[in-house]
N, C-alpha and C. Protein backbone atom coordinates (compact mmCIF):
# COMPACT_ATOMS: atom_id res chain seq x y z
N UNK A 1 -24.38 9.60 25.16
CA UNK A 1 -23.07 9.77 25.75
C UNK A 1 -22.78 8.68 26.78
N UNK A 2 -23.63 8.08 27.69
CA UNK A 2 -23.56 7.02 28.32
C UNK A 2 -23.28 5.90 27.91
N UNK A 3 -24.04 5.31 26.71
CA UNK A 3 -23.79 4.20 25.72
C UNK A 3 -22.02 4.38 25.22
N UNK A 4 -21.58 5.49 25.02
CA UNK A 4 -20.29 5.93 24.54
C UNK A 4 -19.22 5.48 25.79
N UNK A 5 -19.68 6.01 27.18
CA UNK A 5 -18.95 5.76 27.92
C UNK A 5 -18.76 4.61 28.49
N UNK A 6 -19.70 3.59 28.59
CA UNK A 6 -19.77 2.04 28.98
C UNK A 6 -18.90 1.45 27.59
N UNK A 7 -18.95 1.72 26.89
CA UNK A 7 -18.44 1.14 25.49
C UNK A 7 -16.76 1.11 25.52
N UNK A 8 -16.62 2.09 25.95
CA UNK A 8 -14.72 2.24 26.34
C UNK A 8 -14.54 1.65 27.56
N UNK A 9 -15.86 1.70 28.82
CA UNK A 9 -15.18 1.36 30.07
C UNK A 9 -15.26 -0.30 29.67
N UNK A 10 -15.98 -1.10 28.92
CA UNK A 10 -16.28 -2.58 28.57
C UNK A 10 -14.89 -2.89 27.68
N UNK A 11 -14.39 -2.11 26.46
CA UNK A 11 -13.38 -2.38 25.75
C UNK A 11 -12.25 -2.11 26.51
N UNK A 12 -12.35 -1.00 27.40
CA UNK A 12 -10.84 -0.52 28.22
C UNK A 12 -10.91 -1.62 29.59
N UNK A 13 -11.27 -2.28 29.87
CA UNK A 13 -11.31 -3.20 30.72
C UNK A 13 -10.80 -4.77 30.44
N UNK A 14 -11.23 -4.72 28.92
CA UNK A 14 -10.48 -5.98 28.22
C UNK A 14 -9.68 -5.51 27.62
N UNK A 15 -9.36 -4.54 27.31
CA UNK A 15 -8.00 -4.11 26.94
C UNK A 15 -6.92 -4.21 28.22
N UNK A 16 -7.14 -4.02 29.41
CA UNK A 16 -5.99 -3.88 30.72
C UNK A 16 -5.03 -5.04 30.15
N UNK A 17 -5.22 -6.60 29.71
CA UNK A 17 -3.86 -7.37 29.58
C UNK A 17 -3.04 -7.37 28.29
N UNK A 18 -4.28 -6.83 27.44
CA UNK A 18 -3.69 -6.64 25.91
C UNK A 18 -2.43 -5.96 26.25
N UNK A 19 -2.75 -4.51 26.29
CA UNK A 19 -1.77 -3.34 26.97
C UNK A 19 -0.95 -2.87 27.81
N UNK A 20 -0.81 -4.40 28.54
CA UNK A 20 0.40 -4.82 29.69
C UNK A 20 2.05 -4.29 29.31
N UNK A 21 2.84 -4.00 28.96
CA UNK A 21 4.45 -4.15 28.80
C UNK A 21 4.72 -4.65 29.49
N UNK A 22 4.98 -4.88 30.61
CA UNK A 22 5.91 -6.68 30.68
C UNK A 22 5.97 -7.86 30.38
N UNK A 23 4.39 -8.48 30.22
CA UNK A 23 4.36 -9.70 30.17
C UNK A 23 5.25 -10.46 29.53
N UNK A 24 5.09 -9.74 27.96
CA UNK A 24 5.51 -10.40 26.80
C UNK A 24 7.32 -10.31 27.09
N UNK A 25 7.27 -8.87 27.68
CA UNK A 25 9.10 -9.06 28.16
C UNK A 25 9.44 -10.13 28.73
N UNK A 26 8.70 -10.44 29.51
CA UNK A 26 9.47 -11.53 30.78
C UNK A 26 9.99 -12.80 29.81
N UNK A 27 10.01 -12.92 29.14
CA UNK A 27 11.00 -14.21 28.14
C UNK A 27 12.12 -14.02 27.53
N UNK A 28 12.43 -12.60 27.55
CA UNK A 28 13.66 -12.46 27.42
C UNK A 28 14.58 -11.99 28.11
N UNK A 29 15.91 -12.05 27.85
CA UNK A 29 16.97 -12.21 28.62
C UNK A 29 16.59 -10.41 29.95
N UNK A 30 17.42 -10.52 30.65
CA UNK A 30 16.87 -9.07 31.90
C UNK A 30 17.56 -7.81 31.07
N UNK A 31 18.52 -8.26 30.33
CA UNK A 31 19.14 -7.14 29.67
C UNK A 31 18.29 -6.63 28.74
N UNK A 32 17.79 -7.51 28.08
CA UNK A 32 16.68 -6.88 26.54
C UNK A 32 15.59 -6.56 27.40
N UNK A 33 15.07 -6.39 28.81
CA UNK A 33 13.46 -6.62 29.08
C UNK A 33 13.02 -4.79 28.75
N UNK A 34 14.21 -4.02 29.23
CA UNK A 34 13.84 -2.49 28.90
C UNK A 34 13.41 -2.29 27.48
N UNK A 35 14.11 -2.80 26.80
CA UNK A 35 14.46 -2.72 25.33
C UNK A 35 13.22 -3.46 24.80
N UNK A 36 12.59 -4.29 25.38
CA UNK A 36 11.27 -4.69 25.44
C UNK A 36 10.05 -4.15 24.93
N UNK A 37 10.13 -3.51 26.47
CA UNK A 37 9.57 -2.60 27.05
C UNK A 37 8.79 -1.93 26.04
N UNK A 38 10.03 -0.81 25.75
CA UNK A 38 9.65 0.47 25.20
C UNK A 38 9.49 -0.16 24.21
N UNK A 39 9.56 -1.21 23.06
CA UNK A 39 9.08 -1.34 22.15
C UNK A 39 7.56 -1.62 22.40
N UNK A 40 7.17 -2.41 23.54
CA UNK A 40 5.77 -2.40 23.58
C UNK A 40 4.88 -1.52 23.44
N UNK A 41 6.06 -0.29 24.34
CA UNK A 41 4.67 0.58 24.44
C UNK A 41 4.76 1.14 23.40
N UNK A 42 5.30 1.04 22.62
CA UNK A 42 5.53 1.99 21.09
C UNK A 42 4.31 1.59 20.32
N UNK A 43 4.18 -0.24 20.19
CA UNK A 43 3.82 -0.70 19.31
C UNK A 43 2.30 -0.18 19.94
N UNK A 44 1.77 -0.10 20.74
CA UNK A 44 0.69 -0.32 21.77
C UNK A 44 0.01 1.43 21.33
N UNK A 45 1.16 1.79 21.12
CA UNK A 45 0.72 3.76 20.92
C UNK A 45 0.37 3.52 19.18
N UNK A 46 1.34 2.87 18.72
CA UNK A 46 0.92 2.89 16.83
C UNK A 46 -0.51 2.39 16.57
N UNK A 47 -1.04 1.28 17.55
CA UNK A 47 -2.23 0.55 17.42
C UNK A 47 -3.29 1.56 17.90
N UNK A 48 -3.04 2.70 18.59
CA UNK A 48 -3.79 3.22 19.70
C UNK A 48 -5.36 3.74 18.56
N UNK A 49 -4.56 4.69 17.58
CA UNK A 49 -5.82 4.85 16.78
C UNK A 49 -6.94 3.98 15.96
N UNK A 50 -6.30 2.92 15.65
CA UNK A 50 -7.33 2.19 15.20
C UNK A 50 -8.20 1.18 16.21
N UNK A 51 -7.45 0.90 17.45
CA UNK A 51 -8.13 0.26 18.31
C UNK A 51 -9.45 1.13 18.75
N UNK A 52 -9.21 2.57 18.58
CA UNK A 52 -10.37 3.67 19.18
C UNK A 52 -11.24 3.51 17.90
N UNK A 53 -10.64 3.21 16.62
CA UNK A 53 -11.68 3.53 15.39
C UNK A 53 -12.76 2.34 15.69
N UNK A 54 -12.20 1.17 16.03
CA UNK A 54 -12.69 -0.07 16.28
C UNK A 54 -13.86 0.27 17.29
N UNK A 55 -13.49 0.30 18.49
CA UNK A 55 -14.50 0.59 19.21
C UNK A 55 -15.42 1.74 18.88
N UNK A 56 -15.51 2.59 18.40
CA UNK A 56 -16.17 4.06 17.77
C UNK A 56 -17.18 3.25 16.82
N UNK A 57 -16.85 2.28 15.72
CA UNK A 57 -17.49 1.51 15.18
C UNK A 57 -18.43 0.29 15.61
N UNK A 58 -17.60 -0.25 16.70
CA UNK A 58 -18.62 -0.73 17.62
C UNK A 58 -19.61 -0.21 18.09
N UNK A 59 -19.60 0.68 18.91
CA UNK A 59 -20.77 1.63 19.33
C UNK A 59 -21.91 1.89 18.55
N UNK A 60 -21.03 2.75 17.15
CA UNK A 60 -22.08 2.79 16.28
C UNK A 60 -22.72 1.30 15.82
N UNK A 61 -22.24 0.32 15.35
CA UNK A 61 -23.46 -0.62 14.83
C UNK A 61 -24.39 -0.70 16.38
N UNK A 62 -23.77 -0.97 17.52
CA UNK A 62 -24.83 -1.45 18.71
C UNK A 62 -25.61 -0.10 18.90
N UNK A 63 -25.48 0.61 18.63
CA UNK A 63 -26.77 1.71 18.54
C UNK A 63 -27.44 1.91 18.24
N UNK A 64 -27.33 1.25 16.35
CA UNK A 64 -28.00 1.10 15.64
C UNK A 64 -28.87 -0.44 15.72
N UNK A 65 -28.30 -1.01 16.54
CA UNK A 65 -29.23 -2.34 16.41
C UNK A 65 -28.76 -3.35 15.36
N UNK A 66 -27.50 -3.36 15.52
CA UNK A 66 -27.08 -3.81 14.13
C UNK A 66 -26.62 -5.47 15.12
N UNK A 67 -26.00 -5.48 16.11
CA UNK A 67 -25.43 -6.56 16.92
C UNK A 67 -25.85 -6.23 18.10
N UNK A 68 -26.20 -6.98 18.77
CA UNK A 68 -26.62 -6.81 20.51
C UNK A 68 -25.51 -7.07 21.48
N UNK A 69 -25.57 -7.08 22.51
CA UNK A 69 -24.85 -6.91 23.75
C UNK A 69 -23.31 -7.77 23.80
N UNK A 70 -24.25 -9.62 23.54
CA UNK A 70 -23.37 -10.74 23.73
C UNK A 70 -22.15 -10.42 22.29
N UNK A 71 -23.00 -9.95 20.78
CA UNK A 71 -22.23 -10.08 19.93
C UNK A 71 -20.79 -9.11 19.62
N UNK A 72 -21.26 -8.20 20.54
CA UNK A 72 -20.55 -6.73 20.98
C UNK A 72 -19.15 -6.92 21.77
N UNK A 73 -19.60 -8.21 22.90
CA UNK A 73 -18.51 -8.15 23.25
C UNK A 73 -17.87 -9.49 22.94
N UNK A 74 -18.64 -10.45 22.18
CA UNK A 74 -17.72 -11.32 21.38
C UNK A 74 -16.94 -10.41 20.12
N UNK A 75 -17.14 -10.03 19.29
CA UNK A 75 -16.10 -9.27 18.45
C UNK A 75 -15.42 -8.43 19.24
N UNK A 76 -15.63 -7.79 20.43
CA UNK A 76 -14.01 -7.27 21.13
C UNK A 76 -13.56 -8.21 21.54
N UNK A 77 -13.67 -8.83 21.81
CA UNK A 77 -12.54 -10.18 22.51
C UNK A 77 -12.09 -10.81 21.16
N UNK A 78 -12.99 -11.04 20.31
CA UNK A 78 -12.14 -11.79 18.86
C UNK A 78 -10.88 -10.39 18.51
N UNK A 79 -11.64 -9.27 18.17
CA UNK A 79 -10.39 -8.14 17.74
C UNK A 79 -9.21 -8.21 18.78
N UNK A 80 -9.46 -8.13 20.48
CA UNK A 80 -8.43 -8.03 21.18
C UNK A 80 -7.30 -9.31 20.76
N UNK A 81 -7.99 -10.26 20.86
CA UNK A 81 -6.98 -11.40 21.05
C UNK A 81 -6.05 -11.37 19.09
N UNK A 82 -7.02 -11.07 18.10
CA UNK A 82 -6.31 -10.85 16.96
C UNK A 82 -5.22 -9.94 16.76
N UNK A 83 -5.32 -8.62 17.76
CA UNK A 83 -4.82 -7.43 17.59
C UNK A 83 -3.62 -7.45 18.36
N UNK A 84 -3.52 -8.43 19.52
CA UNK A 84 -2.76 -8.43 20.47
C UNK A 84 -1.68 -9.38 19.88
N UNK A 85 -1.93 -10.27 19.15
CA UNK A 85 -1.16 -11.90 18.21
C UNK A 85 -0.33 -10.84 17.36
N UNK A 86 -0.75 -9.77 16.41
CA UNK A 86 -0.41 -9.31 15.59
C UNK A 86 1.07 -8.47 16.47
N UNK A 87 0.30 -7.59 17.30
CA UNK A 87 1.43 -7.34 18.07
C UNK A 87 2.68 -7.73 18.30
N UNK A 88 2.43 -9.18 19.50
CA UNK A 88 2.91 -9.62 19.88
C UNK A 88 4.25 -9.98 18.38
N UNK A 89 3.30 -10.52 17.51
CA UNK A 89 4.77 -11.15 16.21
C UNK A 89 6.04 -9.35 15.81
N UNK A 90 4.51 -8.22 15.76
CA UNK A 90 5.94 -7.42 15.68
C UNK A 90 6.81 -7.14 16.50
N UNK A 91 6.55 -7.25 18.01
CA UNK A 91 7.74 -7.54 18.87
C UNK A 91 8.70 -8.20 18.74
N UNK A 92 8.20 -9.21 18.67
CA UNK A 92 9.17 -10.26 18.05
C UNK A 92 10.06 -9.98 16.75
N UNK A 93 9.53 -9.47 16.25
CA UNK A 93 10.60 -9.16 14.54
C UNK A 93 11.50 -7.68 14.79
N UNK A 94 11.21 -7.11 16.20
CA UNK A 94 11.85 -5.81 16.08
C UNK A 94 12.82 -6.58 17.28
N UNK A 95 12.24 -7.05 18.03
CA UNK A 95 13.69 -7.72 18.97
C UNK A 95 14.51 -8.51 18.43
N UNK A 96 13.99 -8.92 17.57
CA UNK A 96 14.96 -10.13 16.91
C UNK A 96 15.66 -8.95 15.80
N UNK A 97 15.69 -7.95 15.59
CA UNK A 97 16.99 -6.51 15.11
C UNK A 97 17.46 -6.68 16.28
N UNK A 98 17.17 -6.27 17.46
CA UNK A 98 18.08 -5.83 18.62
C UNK A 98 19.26 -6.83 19.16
């Protein structure tokens, strides 16, 4: 259960900028930034389950000895920064409706 809990506090810690809503707002106009917004956090809630499956799977191979420490948290930082790009473009394709 400890291994479980360092595992979210290590992924939920590099997750804090992934999971920002403003950042990505601040480039558009002040009128769209709400409208932003809530799309972020929408998109951020649709991702929510597989980002947990991700890490759940993480855990399990490093438990098993399958990847060690460094490789553990190189593939969360490769998934974050992939997961966050992906994001980021559907923001973009739902603001660009608005």
């Amino acid at each position: 259960m400890t291994a479980l809990a360092l595992a979210f506090i290590i992924l939920g810690a590099s997750w804090s900028t992934a999971w920002t809503a403003d950042p990505p707002c601040d480039k558009y106009p002040v009128a769209k930034q709400t409208t932003c917004a809530t799309i972020w956090k929408a998109l951020n809630q649709e991702d929510g389950p597989s980002i947990a499956q991700f890490g759940l799977d993480q855990l399990k191979r490093r438990e098993e000895g399958k990847i060690n420490a460094e490789q553990h948290l190189g593939e969360n930082m490769a998934f974050i920064k992939q997961s966050t790009e992906k994001r980021l473009a559907r923001l973009k394709e739902r603001m660009a409706k608005e």
